[in-house]
C-alpha atoms as a PDB file:
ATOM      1  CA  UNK A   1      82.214  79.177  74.359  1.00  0.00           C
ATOM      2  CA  UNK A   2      85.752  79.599  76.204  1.00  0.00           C
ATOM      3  CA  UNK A   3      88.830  79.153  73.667  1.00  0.00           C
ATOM      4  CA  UNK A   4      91.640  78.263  76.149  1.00  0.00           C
ATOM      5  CA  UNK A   5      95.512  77.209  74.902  1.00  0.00           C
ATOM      6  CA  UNK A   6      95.847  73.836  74.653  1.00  0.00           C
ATOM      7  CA  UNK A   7      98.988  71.513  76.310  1.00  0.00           C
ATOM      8  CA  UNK A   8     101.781  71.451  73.864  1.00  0.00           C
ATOM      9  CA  UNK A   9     102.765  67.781  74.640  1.00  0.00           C
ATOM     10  CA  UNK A  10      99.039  66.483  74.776  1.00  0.00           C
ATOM     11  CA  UNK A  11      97.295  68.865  72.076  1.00  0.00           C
ATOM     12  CA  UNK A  12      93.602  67.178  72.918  1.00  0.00           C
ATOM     13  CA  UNK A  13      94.193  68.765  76.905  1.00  0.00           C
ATOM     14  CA  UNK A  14      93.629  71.796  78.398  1.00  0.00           C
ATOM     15  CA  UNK A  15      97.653  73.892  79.018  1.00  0.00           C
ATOM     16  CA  UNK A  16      97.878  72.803  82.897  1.00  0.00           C
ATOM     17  CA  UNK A  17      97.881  76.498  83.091  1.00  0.00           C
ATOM     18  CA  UNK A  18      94.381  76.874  82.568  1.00  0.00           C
ATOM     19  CA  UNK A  19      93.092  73.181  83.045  1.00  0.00           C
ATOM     20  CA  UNK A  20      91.230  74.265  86.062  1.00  0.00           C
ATOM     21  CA  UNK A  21      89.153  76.904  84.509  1.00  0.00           C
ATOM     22  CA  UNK A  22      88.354  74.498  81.782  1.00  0.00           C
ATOM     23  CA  UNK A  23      86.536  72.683  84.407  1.00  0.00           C
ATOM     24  CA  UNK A  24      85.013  74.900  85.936  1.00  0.00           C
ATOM     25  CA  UNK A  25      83.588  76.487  82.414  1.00  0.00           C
ATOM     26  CA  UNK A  26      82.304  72.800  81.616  1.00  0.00           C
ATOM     27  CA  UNK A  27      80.735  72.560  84.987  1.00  0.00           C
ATOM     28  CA  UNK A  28      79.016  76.359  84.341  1.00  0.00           C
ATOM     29  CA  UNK A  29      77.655  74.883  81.042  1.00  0.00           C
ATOM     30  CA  UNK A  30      80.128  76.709  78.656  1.00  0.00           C
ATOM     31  CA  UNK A  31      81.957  74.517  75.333  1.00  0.00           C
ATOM     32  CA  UNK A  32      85.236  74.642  76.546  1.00  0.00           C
ATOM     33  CA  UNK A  33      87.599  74.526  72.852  1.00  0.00           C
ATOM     34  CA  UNK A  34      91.380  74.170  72.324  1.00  0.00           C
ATOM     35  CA  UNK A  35      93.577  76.444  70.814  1.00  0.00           C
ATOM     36  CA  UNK A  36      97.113  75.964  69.256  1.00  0.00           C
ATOM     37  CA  UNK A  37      99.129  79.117  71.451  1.00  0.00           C
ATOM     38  CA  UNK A  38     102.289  78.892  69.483  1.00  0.00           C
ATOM     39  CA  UNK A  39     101.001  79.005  66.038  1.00  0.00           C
ATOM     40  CA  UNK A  40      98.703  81.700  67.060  1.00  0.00           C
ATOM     41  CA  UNK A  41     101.910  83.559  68.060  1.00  0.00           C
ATOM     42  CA  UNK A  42     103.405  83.185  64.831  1.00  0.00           C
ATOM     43  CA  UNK A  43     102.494  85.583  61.830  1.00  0.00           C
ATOM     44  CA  UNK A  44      99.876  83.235  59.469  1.00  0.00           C
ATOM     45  CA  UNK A  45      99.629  80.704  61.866  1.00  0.00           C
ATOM     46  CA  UNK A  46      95.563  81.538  63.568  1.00  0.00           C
ATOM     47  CA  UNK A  47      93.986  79.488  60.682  1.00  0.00           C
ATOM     48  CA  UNK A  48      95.808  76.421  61.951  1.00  0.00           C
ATOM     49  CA  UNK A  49      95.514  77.098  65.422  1.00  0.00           C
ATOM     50  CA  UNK A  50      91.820  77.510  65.806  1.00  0.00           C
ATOM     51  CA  UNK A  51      91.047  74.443  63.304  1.00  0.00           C
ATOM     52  CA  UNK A  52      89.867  72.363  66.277  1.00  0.00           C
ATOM     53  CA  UNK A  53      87.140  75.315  67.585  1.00  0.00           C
ATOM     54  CA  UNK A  54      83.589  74.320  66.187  1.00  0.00           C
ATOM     55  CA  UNK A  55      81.619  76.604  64.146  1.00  0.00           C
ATOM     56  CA  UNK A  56      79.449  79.564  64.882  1.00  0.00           C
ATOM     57  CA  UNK A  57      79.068  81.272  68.218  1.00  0.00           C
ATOM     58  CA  UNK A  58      80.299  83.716  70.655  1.00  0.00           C
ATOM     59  CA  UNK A  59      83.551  83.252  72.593  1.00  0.00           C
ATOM     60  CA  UNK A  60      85.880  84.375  75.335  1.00  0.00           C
ATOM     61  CA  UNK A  61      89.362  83.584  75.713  1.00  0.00           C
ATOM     62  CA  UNK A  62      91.530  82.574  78.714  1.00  0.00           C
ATOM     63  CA  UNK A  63      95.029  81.935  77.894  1.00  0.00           C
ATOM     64  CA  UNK A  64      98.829  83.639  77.192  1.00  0.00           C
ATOM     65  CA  UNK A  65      99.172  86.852  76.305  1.00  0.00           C
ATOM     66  CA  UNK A  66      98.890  87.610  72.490  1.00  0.00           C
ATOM     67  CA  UNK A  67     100.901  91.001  70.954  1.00  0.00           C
ATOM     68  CA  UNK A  68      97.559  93.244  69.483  1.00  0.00           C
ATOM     69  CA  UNK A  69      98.520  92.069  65.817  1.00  0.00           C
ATOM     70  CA  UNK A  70      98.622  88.185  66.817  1.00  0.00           C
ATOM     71  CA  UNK A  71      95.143  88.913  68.546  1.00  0.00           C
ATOM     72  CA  UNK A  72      93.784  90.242  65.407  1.00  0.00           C
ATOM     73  CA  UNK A  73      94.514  87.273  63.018  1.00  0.00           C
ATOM     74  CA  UNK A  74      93.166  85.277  65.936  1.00  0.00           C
ATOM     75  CA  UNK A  75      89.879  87.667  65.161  1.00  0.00           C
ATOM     76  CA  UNK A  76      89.723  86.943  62.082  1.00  0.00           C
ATOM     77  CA  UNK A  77      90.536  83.622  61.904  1.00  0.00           C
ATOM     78  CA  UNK A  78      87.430  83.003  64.354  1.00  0.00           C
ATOM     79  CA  UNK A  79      85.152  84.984  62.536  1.00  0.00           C
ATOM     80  CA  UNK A  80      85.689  82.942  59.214  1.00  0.00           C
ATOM     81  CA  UNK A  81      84.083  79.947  61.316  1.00  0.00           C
ATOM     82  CA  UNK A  82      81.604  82.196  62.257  1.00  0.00           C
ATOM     83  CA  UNK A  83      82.902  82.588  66.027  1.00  0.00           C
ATOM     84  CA  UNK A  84      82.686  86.313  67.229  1.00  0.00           C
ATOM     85  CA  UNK A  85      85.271  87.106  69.990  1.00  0.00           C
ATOM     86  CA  UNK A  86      83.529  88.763  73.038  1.00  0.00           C
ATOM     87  CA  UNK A  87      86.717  91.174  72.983  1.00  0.00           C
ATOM     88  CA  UNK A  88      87.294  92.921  69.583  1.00  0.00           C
ATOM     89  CA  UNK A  89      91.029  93.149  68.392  1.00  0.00           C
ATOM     90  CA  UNK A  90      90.720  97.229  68.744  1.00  0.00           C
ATOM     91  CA  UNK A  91      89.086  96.495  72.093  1.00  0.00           C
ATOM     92  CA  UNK A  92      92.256  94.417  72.968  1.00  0.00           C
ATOM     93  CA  UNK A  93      94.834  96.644  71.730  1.00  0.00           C
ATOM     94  CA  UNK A  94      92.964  99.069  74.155  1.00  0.00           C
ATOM     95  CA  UNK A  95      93.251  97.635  77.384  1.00  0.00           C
ATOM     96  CA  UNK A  96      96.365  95.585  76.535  1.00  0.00           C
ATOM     97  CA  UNK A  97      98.668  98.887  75.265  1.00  0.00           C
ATOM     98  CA  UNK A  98      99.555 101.104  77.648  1.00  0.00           C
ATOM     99  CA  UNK A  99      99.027 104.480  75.009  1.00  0.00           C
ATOM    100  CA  UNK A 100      95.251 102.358  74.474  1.00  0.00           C
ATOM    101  CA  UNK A 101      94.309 103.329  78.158  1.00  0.00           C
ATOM    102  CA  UNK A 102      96.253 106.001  79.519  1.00  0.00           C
ATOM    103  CA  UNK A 103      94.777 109.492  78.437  1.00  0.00           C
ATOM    104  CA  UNK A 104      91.512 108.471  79.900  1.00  0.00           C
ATOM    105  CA  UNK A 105      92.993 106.942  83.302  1.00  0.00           C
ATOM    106  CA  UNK A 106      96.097 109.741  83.892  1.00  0.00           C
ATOM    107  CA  UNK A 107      94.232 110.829  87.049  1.00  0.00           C
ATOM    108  CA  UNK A 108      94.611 108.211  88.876  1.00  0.00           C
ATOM    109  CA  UNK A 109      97.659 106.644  87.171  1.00  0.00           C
ATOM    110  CA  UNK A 110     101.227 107.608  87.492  1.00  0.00           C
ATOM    111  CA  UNK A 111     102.828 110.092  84.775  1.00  0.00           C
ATOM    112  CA  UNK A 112     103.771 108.110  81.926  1.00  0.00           C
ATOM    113  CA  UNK A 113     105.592 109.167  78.656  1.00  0.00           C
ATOM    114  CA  UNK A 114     106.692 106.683  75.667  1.00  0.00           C
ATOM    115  CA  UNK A 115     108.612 106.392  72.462  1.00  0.00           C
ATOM    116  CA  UNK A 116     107.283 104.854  69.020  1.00  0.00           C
ATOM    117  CA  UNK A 117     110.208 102.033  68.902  1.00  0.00           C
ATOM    118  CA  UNK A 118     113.158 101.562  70.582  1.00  0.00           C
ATOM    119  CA  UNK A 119     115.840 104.230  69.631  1.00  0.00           C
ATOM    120  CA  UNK A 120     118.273 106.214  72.296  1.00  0.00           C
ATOM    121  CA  UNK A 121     117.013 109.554  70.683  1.00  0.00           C
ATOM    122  CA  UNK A 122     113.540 108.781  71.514  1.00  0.00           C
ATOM    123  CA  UNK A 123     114.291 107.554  74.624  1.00  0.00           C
ATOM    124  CA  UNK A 124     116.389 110.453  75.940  1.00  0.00           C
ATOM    125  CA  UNK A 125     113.530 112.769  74.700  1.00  0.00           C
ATOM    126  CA  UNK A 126     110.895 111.003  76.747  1.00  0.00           C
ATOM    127  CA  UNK A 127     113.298 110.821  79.543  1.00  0.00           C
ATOM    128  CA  UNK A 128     113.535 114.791  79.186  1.00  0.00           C
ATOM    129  CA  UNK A 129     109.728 115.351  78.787  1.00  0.00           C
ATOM    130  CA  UNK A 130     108.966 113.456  81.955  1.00  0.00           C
ATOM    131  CA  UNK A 131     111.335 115.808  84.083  1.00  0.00           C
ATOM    132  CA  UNK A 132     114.055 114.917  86.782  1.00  0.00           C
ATOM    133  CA  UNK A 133     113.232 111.940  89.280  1.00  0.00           C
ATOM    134  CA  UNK A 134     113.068 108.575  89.739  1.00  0.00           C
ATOM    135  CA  UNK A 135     110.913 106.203  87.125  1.00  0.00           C
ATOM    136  CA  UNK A 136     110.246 102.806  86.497  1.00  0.00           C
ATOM    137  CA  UNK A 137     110.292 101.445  83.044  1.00  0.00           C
ATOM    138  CA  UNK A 138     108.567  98.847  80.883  1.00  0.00           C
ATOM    139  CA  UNK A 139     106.807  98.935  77.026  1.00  0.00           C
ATOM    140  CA  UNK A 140     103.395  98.899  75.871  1.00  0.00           C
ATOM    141  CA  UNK A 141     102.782  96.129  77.471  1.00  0.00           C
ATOM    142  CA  UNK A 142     104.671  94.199  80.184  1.00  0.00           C
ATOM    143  CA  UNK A 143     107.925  95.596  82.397  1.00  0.00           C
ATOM    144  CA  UNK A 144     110.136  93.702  84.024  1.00  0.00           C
ATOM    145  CA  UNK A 145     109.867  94.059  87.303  1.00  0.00           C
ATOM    146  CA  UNK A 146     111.388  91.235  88.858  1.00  0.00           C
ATOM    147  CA  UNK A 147     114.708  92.715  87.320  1.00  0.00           C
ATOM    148  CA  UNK A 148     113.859  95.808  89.171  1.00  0.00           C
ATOM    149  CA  UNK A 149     117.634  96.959  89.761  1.00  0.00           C
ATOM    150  CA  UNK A 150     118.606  96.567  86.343  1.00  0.00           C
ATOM    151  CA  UNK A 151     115.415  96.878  83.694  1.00  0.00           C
ATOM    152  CA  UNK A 152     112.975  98.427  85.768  1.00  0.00           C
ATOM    153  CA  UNK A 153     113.686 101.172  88.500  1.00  0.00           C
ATOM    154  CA  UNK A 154     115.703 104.031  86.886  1.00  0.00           C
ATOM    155  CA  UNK A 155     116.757 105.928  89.853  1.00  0.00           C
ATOM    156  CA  UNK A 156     117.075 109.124  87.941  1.00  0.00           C
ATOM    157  CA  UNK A 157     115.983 110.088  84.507  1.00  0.00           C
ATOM    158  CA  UNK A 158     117.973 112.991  83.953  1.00  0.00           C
ATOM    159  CA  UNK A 159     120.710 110.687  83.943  1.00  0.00           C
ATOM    160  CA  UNK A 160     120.993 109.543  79.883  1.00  0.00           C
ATOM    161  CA  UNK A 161     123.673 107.403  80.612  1.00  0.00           C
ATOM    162  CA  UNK A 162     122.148 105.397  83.730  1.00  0.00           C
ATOM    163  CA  UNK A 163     118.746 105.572  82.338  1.00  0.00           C
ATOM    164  CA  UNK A 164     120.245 104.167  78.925  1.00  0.00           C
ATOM    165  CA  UNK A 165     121.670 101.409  80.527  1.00  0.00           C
ATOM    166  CA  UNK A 166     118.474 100.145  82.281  1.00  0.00           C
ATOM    167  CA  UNK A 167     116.718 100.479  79.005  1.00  0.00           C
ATOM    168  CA  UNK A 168     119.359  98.462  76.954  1.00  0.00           C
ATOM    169  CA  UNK A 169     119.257  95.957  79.670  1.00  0.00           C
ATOM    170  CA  UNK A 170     115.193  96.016  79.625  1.00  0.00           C
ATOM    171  CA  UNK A 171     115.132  95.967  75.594  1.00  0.00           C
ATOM    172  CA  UNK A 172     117.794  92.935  76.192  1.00  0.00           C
ATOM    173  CA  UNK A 173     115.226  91.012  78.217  1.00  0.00           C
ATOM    174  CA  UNK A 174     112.577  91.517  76.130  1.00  0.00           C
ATOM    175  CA  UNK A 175     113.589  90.468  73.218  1.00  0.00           C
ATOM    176  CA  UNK A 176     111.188  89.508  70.309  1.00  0.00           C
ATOM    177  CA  UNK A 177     108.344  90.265  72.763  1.00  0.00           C
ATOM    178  CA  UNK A 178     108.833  93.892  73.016  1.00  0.00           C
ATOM    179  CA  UNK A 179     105.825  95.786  72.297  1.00  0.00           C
ATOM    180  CA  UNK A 180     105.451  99.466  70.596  1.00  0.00           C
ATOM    181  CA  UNK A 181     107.913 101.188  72.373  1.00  0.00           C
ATOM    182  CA  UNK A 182     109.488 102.258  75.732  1.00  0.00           C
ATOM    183  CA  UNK A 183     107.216 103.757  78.628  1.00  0.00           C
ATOM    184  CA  UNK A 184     108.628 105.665  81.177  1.00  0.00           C
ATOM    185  CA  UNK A 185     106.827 106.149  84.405  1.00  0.00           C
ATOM    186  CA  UNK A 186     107.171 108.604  87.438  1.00  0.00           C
ATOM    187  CA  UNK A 187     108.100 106.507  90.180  1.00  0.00           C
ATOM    188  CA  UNK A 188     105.862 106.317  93.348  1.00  0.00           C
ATOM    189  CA  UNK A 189     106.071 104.478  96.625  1.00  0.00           C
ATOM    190  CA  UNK A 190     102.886 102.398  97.334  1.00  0.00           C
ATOM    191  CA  UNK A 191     102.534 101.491 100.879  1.00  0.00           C
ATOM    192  CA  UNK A 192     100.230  98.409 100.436  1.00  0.00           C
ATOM    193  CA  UNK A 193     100.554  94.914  98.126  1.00  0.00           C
ATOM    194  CA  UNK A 194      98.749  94.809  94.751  1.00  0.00           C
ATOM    195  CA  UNK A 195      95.030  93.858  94.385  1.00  0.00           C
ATOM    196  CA  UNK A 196      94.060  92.636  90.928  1.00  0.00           C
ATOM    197  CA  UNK A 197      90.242  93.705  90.474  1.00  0.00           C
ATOM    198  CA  UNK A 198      88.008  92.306  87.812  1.00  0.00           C
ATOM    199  CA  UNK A 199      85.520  94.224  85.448  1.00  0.00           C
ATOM    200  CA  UNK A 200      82.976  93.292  83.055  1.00  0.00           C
ATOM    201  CA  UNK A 201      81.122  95.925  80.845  1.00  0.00           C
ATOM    202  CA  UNK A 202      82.594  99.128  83.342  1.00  0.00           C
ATOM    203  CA  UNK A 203      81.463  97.285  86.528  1.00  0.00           C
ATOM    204  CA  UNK A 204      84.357  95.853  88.948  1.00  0.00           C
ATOM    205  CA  UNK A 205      82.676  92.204  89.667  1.00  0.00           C
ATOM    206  CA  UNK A 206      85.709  90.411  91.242  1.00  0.00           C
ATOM    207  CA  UNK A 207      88.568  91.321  93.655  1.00  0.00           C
ATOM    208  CA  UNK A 208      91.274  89.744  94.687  1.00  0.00           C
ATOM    209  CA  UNK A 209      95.226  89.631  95.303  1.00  0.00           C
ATOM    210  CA  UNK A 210      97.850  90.202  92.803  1.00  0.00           C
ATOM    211  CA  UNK A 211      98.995  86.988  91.183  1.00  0.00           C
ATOM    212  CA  UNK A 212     102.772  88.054  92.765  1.00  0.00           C
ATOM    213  CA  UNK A 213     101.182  88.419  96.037  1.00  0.00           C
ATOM    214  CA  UNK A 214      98.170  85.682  96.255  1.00  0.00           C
ATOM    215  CA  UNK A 215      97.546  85.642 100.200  1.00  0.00           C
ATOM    216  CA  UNK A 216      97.899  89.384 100.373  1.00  0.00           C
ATOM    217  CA  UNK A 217      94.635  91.140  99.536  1.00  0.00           C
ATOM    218  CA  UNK A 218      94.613  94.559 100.799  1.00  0.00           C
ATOM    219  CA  UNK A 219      91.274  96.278 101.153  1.00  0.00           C
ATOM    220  CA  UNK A 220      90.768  98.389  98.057  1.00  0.00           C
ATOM    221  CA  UNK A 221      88.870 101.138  97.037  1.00  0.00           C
ATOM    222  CA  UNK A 222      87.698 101.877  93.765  1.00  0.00           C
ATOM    223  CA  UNK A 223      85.569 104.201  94.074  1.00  0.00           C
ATOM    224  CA  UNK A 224      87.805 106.712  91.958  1.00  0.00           C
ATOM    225  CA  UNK A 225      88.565 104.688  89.363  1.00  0.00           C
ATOM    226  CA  UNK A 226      84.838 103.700  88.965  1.00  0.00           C
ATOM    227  CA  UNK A 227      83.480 105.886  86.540  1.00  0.00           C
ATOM    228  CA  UNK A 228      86.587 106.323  84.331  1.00  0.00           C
ATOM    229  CA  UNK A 229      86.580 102.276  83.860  1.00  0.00           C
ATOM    230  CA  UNK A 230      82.905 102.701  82.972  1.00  0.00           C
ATOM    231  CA  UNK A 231      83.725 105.295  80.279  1.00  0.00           C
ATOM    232  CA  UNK A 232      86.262 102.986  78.284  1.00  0.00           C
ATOM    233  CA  UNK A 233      83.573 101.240  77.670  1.00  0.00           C
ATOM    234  CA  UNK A 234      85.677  97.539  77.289  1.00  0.00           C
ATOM    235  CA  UNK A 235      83.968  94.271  77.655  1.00  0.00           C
ATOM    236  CA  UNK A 236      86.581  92.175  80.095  1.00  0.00           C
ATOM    237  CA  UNK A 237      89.483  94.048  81.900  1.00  0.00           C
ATOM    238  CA  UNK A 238      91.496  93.779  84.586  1.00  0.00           C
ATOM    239  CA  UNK A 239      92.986  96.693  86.687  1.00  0.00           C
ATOM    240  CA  UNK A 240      95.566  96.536  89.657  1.00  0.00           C
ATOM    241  CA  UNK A 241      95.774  99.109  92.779  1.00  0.00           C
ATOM    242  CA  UNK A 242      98.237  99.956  95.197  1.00  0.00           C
ATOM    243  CA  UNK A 243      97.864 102.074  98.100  1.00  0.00           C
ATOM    244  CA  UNK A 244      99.775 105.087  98.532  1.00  0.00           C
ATOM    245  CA  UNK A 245     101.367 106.444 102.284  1.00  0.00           C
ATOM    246  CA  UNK A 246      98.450 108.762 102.203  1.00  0.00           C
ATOM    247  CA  UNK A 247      95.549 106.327 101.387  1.00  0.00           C
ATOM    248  CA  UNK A 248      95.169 107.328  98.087  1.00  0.00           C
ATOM    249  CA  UNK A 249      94.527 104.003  95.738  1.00  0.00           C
ATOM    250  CA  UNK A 250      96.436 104.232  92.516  1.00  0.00           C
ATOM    251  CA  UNK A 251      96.171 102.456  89.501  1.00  0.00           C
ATOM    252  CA  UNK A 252      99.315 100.445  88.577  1.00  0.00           C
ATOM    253  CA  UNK A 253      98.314  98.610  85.102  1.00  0.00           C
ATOM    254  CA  UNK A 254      94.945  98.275  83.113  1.00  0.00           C
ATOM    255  CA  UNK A 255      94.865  95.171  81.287  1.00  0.00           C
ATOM    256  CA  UNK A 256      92.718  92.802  79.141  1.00  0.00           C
ATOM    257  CA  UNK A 257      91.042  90.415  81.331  1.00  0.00           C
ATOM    258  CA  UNK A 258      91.322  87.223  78.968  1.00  0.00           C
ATOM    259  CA  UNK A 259      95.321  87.689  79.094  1.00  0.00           C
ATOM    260  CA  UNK A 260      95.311  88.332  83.040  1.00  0.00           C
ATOM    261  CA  UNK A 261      96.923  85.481  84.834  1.00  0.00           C
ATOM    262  CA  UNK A 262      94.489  84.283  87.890  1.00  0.00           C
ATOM    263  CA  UNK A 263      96.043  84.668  91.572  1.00  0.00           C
ATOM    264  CA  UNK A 264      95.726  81.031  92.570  1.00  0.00           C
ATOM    265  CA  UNK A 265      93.896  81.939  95.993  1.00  0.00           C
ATOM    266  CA  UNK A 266      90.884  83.488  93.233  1.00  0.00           C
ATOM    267  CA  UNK A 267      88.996  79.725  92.682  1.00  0.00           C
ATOM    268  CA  UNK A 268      88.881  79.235  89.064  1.00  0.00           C
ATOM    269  CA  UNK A 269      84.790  79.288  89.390  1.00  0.00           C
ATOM    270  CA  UNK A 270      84.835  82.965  90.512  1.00  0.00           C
ATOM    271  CA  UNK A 271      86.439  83.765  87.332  1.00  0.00           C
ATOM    272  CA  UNK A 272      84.569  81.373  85.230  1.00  0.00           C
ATOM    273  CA  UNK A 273      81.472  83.022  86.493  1.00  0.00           C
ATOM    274  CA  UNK A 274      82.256  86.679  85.590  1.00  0.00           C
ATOM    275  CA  UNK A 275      82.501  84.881  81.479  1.00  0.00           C
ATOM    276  CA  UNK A 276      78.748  83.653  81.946  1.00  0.00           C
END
């Protein structure tokens, strides 16, 4: 079964978002069932929102991004109709949270150091730990990178007062969506676009561009990253590579693949195919 969000104007269609792989999940053979995204955002609301998914079965999702708590009433919810989630809410939290994924990928990621909420104190001490130098920020979970001047790229981390400011702005932005706590990441300058590879059960199955970049698939290597993917040992991720000056391939963000947005030069049957 595929659980994808359903429209919020037309509740019995697919979110436009996702209509496409819908399709192509009917066409593979999969029941294709609608979910309610904004009440499963919502503390107590996954009851309500999965009330249209039929009983028993396994399932995948495709749809917005869920925090790790929402994801585990969603869980839950499921499994008192007797649906089992492919991806298990610790499983999630794993490949969605940066801290879930980092100690075993810090080879080939860049240094990263983060605070437990959102306070100056604990931001200045991270700042500290990570040493003098440029950084990019975001949380657990998501930066904001297309405010790189102001939330994102903090030119130099020894700077409290600069940093600070980027942080404020980023926590600003944010909002109610932040996630755990601040992450602070040694800068680096990739010399290639993003590629957004695909992996089920440790082996990468689908490549492609980043959804930012869609007709800009540079030729990636994984070979590094290969075995350390393997060892996590997570049914459905995603993971995104940029090339370094030298050649190296680095690993930008690990993510949960059922919260991954598609590039929309990857045809929704590609994807749909890696879920049967």
């Amino acid at each position: 079964m595929l659980l994808v969000p359903a429209d919020v104007l037309r509740p019995r269609r697919p979110d436009d978002h996702f209509a496409a792989e819908a399709d192509a999940a009917r066409a593979a053979g999969l029941t294709v069932s609608l979910v309610d995204h904004d009440l499963l955002a919502k503390p107590g609301g996954a009851e309500e929102a999965v009330r249209r998914v039929p009983s028993a079965g396994p399932a995948s999702y495709r749809g917005w991004m869920l925090s790790a708590e929402r994801y585990a009433d969603f869980e839950a919810a499921l499994a008192g109709r007797g649906v089992v989630l492919r991806t298990t809410a610790s499983q999630y939290r794993r490949a969605h949270e940066l801290p879930g994924w980092y100690a075993d990928l810090a080879g080939i990621t860049p240094t990263s150091v983060w605070t437990d909420g959102d306070a100056r104190s604990a931001f200045e001490q991270a700042c500290d730990s990570l040493g003098p130098g440029p950084a990019v920020l975001r949380d657990y979970t998501k930066s904001m990178k297309h405010y790189w001047r102001e939330a994102a790229y903090i030119p130099e981390v020894a700077d409290f007062e600069a940093a600070w400011a980027v942080a404020s702005r980023f926590r600003e932005l944010r909002d109610t969506d932040f996630a755990g706590g601040f992450v602070v990441r040694r800068f680096e300058d990739f010399a290639s676009a993003e590629a957004r590879t695909w992996w089920v059960d440790g082996v990468c199955r689908l490549v492609g561009p980043h959804p930012d970049t869609p007709d800009e698939l540079p030729s990636v290597s994984v070979a590094a990253a290969e075995p350390l993917i393997r060892k996590l040992d997570l049914p459905f991720v995603t993971a995104d590579f940029a090339r370094l000056e030298d050649g190296t391939w680095r690993l930008i963000e690990l993510g949960d693949g059922q919260v991954s947005d598609r590039p929309v030069s990857v045809p929704p049957t590609e994807l749909v195919a890696l879920l049967t």
